[in-house]
Protein backbone atom coordinates (compact mmCIF):
# COMPACT_ATOMS: atom_id res chain seq x y z
CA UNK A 1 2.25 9.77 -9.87
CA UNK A 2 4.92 7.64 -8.68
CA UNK A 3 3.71 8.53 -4.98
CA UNK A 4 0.41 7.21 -5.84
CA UNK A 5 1.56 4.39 -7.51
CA UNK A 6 3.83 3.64 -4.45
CA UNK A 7 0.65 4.29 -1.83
CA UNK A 8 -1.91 1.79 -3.92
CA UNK A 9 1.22 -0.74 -4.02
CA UNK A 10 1.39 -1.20 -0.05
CA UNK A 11 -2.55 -2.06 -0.35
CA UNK A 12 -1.47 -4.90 -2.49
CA UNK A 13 -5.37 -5.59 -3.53
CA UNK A 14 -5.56 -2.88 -6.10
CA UNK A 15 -2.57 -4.41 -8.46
CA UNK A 16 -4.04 -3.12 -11.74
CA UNK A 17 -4.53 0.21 -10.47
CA UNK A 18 -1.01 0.91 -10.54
CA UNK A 19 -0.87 0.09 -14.73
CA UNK A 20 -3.71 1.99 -14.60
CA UNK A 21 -2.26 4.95 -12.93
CA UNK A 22 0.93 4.55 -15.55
CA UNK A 23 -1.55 3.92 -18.85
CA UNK A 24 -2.65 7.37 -17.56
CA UNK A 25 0.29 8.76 -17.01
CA UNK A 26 2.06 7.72 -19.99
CA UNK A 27 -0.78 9.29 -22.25
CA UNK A 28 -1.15 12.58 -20.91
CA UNK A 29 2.44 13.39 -21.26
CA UNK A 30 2.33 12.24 -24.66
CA UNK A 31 -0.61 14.22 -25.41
CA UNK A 32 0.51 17.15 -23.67
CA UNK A 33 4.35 17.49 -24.70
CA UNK A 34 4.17 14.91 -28.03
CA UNK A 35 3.41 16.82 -31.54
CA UNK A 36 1.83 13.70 -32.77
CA UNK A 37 -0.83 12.62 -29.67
CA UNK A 38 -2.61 10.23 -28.55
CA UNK A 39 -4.88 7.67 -31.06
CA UNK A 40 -8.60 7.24 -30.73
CA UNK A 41 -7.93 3.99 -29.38
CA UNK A 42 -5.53 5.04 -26.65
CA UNK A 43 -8.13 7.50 -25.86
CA UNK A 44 -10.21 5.11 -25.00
CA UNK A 45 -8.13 2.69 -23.35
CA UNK A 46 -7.56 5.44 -21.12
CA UNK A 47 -11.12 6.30 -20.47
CA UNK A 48 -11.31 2.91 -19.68
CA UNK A 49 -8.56 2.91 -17.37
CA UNK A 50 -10.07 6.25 -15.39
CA UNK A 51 -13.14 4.47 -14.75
CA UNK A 52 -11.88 1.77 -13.03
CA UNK A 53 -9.07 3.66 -11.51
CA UNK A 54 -12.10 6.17 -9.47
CA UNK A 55 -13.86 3.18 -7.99
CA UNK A 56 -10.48 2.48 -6.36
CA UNK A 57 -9.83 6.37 -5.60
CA UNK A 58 -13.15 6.03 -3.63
CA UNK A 59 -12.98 3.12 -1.81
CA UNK A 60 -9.11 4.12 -0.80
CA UNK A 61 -10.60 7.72 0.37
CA UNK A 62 -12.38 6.11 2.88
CA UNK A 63 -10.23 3.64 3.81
CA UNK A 64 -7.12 3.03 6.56
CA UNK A 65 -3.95 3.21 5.74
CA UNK A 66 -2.45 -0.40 6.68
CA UNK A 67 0.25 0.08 9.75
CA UNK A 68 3.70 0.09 9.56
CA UNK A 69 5.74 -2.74 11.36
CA UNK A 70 9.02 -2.01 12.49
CA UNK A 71 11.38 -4.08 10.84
CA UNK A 72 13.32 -6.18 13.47
């Protein structure tokens, strides 16, 4: 996660992708390793948050990655 988060940063257009990415995050390992879960609500926050987050999977599939300058 955090190298995705870290790869979608250096685009700099996709800014809510990365809370995206963490809402995501954040709920599965509660749901996975948490006794309790996630709500209803969460659950569809994150749904939410998935759809948006594909269109930007897509679109970053078939895109460049920007080049690195050296730093002088």
């Amino acid at each position: 996660m955090r190298y995705l988060t870290a790869e979608i940063s250096v685009r700099g257009q996709y800014g809510h992708a990365v809370a995206d990415i963490r809402l995501i995050g954040d709920a599965y390992i509660r749901a996975r390793y948490s006794q309790a879960g996630i709500s209803e609500d969460e659950s569809y926050q994150v749904q939410e948050a998935w759809r948006r987050l594909r269109g930007v999977l897509f679109r970053l599939l078939f895109s460049r990655r920007p080049e690195r300058r050296p730093v002088a």
